[in-house]
C-alpha atoms as a PDB file:
ATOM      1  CA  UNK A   1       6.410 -49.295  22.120  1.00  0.00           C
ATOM      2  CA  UNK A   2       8.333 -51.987  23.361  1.00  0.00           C
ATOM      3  CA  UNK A   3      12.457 -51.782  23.012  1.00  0.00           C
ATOM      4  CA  UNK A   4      13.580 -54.843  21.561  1.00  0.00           C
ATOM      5  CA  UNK A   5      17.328 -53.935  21.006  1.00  0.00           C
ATOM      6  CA  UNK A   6      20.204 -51.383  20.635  1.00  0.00           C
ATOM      7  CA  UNK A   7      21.472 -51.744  17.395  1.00  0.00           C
ATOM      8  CA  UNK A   8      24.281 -49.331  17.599  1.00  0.00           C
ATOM      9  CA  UNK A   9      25.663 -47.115  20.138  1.00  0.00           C
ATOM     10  CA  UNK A  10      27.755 -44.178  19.554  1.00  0.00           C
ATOM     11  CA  UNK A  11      31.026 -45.639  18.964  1.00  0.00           C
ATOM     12  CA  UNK A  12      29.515 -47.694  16.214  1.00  0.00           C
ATOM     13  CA  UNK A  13      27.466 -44.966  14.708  1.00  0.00           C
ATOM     14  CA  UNK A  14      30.719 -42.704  14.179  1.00  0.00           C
ATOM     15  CA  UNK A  15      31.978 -45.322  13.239  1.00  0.00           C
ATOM     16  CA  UNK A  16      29.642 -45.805  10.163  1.00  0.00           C
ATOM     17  CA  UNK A  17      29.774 -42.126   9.047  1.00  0.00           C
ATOM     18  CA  UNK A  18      33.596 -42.333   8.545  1.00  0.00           C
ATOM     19  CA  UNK A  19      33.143 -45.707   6.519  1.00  0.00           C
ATOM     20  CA  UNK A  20      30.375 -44.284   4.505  1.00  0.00           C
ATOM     21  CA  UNK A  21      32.666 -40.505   4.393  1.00  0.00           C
ATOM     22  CA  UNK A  22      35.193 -42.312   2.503  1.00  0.00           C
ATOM     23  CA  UNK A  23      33.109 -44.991   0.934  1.00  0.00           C
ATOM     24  CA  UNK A  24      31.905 -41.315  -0.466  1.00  0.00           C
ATOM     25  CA  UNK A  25      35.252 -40.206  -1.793  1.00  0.00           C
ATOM     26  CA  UNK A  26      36.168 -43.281  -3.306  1.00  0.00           C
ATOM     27  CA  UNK A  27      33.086 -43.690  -5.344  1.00  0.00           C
ATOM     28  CA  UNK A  28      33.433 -39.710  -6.556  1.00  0.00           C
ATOM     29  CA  UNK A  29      37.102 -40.154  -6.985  1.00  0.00           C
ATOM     30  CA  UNK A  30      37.347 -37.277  -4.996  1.00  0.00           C
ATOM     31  CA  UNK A  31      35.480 -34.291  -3.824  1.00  0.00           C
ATOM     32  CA  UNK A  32      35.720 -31.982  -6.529  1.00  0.00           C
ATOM     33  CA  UNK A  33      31.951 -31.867  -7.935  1.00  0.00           C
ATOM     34  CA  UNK A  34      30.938 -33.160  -4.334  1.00  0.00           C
ATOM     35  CA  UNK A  35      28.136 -31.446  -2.422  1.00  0.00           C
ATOM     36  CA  UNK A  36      26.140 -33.172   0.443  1.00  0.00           C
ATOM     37  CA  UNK A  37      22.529 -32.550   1.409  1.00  0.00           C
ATOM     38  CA  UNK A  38      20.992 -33.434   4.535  1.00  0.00           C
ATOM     39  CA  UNK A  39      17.250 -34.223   4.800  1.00  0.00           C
ATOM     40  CA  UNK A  40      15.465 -32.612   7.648  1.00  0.00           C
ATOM     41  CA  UNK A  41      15.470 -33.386  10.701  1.00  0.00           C
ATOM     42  CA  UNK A  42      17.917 -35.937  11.726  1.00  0.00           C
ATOM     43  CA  UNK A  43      19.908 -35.825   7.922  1.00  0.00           C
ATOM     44  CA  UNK A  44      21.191 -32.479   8.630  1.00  0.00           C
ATOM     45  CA  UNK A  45      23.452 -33.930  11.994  1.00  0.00           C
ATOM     46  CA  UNK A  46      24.717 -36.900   9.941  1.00  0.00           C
ATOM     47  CA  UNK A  47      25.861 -34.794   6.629  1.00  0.00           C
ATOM     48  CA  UNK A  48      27.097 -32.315   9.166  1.00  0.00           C
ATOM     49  CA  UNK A  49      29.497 -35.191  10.638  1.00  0.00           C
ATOM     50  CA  UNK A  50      30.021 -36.831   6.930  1.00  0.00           C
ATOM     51  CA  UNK A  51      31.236 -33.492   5.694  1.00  0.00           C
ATOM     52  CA  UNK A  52      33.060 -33.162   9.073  1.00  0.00           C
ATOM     53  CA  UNK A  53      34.288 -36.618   7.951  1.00  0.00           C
ATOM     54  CA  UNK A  54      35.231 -35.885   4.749  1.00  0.00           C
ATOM     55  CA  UNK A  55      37.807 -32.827   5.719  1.00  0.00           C
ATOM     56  CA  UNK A  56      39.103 -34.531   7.784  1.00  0.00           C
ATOM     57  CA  UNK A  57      40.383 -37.400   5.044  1.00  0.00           C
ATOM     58  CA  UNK A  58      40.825 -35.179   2.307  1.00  0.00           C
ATOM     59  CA  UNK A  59      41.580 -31.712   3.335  1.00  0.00           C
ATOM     60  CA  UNK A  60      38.831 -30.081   1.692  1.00  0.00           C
ATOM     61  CA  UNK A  61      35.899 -28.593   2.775  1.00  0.00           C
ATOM     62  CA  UNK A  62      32.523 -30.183   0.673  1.00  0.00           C
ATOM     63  CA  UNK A  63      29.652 -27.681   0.825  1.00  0.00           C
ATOM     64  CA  UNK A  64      26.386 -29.180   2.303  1.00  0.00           C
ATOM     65  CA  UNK A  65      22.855 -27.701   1.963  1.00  0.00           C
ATOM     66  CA  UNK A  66      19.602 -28.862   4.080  1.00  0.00           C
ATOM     67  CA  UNK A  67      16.191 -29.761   2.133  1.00  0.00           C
ATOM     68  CA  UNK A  68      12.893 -29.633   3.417  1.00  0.00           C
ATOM     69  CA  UNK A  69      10.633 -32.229   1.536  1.00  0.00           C
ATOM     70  CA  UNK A  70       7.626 -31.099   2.958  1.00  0.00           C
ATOM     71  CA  UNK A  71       5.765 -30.078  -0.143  1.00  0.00           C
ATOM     72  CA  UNK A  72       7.070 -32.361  -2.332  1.00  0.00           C
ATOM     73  CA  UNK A  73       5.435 -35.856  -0.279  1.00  0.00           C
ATOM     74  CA  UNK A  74       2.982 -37.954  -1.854  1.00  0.00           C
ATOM     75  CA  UNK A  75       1.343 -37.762   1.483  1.00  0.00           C
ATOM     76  CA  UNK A  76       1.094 -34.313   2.370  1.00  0.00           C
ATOM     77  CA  UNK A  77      -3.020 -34.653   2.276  1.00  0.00           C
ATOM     78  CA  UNK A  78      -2.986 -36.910   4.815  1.00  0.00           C
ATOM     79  CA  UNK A  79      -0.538 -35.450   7.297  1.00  0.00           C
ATOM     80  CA  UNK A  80      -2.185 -31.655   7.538  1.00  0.00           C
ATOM     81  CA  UNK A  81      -4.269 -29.279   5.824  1.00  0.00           C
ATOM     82  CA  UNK A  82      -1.246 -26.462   6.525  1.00  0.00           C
ATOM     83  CA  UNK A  83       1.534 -28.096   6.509  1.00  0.00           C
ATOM     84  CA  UNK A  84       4.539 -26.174   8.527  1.00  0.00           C
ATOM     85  CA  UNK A  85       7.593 -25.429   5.787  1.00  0.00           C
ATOM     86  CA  UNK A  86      11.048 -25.002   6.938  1.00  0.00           C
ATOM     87  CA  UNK A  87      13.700 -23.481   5.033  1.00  0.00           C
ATOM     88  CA  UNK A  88      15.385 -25.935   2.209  1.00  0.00           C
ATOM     89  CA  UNK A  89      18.983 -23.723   2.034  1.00  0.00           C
ATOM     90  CA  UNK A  90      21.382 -24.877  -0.247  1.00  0.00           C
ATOM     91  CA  UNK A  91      23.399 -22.083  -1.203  1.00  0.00           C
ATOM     92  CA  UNK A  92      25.338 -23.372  -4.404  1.00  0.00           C
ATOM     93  CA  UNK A  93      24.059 -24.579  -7.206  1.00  0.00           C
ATOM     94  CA  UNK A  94      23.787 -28.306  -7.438  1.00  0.00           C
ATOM     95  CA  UNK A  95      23.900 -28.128 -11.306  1.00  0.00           C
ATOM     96  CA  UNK A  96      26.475 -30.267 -12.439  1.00  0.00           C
ATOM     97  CA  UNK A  97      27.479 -31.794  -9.005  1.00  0.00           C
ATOM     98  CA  UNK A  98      27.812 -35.164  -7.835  1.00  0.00           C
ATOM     99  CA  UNK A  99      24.932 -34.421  -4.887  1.00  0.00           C
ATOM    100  CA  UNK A 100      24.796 -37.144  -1.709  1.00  0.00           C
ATOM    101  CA  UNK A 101      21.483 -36.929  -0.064  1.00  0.00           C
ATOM    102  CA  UNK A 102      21.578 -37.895   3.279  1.00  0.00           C
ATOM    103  CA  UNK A 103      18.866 -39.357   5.676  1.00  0.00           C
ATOM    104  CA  UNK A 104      18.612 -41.448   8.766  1.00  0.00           C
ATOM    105  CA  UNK A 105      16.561 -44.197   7.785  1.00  0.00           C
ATOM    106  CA  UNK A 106      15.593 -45.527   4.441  1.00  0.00           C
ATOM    107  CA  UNK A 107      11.984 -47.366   5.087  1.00  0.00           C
ATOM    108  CA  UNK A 108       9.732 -47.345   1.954  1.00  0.00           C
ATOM    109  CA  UNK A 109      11.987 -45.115  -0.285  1.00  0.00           C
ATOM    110  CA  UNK A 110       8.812 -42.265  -0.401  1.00  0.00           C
ATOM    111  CA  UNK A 111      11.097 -39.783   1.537  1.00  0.00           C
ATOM    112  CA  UNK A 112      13.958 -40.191  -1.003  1.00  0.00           C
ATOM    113  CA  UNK A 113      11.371 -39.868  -3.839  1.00  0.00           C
ATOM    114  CA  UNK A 114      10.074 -36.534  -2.519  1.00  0.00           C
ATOM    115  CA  UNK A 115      13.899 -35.384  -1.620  1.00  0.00           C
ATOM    116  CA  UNK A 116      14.494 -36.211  -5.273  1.00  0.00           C
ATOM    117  CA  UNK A 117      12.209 -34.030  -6.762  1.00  0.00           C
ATOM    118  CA  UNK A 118      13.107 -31.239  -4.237  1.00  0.00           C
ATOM    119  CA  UNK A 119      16.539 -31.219  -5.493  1.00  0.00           C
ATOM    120  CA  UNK A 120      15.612 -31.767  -9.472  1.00  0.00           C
ATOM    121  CA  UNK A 121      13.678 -28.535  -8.631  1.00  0.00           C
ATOM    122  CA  UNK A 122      17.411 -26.752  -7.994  1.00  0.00           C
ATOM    123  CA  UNK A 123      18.776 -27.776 -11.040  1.00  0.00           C
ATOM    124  CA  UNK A 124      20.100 -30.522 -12.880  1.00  0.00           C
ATOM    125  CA  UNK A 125      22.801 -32.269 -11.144  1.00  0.00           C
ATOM    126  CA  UNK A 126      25.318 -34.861 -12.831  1.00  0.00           C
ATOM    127  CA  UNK A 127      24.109 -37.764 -10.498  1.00  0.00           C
ATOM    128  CA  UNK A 128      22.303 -38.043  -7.111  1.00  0.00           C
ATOM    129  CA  UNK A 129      23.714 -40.412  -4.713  1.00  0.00           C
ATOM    130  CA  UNK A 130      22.049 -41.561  -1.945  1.00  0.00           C
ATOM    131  CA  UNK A 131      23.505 -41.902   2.132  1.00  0.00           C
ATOM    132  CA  UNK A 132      21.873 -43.600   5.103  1.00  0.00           C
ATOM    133  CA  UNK A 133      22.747 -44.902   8.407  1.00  0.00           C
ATOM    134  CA  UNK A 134      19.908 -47.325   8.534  1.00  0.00           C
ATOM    135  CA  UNK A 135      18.310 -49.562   5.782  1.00  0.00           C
ATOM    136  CA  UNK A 136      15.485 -51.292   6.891  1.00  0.00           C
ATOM    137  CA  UNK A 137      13.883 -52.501   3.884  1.00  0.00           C
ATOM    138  CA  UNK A 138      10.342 -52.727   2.885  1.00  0.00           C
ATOM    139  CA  UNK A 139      11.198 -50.313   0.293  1.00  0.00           C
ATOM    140  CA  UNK A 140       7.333 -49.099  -1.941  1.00  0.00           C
ATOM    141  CA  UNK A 141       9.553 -47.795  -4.832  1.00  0.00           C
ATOM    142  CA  UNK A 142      12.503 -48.544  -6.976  1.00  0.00           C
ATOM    143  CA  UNK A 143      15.209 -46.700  -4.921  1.00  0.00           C
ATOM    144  CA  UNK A 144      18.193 -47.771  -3.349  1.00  0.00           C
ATOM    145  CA  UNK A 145      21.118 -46.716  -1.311  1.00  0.00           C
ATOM    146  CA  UNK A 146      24.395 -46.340  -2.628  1.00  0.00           C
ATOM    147  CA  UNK A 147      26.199 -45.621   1.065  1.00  0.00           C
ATOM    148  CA  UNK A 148      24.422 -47.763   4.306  1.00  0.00           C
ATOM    149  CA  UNK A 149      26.159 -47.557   7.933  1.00  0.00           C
ATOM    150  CA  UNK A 150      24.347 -50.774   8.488  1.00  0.00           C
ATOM    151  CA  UNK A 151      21.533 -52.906   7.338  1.00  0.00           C
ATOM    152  CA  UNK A 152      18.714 -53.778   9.814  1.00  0.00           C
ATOM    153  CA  UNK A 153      16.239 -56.523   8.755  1.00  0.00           C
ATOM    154  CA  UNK A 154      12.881 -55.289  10.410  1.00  0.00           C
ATOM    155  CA  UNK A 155       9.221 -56.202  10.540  1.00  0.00           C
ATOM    156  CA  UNK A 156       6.519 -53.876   9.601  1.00  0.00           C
ATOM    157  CA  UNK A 157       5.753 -53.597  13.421  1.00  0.00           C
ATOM    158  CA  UNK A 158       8.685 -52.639  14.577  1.00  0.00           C
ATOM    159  CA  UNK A 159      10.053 -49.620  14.343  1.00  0.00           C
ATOM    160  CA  UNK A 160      14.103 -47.850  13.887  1.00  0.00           C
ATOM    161  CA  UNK A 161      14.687 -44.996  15.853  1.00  0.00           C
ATOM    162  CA  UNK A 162      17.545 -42.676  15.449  1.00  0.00           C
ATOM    163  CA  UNK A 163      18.844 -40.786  18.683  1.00  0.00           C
ATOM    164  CA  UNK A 164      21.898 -38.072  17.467  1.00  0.00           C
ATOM    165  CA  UNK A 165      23.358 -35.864  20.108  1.00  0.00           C
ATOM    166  CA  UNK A 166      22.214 -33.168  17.897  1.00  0.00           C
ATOM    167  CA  UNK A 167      18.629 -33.615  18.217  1.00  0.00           C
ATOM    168  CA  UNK A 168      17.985 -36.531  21.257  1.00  0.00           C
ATOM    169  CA  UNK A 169      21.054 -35.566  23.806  1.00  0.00           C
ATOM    170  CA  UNK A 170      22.098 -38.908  22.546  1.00  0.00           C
ATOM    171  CA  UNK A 171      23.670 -41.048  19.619  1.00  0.00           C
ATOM    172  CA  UNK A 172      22.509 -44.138  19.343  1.00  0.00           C
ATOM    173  CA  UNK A 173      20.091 -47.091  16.981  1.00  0.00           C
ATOM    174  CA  UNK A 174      17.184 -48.530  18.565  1.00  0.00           C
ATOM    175  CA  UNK A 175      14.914 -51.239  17.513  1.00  0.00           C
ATOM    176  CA  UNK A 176      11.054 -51.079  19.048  1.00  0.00           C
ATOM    177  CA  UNK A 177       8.373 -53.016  18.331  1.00  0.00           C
ATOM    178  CA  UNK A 178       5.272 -51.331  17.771  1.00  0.00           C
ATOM    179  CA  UNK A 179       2.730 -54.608  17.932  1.00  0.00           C
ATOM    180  CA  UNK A 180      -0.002 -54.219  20.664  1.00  0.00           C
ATOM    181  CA  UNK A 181       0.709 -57.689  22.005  1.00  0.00           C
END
């Protein structure tokens, strides 16, 4: 793959998460009934910094839970026979709560479908919100975001890659393209 562009570097990604933190707060009027739920892998860092975010402008503390999607893709078939399951933990109940589900990218919106279901599966919550750093459009499914960090007009070919410190050694947005040219 070919690197066609930063899109953000560190500076600017922080800078996101504490737009979208109290772009959060605002729209909840608050954090009472707040919980936020990262989406493995590279959800978990960013809910991490949003709820790091978050206590930071209110005061308070929002509990945050990770989900595993694995078994609830419409692709599982084609990805492995045994697919490897990591441990969804989200230790409150999400019944009643204003849940924020967090993920890097939104692409086709099947990941946010699947995450859905996952957290319908915990219970019933009063609304599901939905938190990314990068939309990229193309979305396959009636879903949108409610909280972006940026928007990032893309081709099918190319392709958004999110580097956190967390996970890469690194925090930034790149833009490849994945065309054999």
């Amino acid at each position: 793959m070919k690197l066609k562009a930063q899109i953000m570097d560190e500076v600017a990604v922080e800078r996101a998460i504490v737009r979208i933190a109290h772009q959060i707060i605002e729209k909840n009027h608050g954090v009472e009934k707040l919980c936020i739920i990262g989406v493995k892998t590279r959800g978990i860092p960013i809910a991490a910094r949003l709820v790091k975010a978050i206590k930071n402008i209110e005061g308070e503390t929002v509990d945050m839970g990770v989900l595993d999607i694995s078994l609830y893709r419409d692709d599982l078939s084609k990805i492995t026979v045994d697919p490897v399951l990591n441990a969804t933990d989200i230790p409150f109940p999400v019944v009643d709560k204003n849940v924020v589900l967090v993920d890097d990218v939104i692409y086709t919106g099947r990941t946010v479908r699947a995450a859905m279901d996952a957290i319908m599966a915990q219970g019933r919550a009063a609304k599901i919100q939905l938190a990314v750093l990068i939309d990229r459009g193309h979305r396959e499914l009636p879903i949108h975001t409610d909280f972006v960090g940026k928007n990032i007009p893309t081709s099918k070919s190319e392709v958004v890659e999110v580097h956190l410190k967390e996970c890469d050694g690194e925090t930034n947005v790149q833009l490849f393209d994945s065309s054999d040219n």
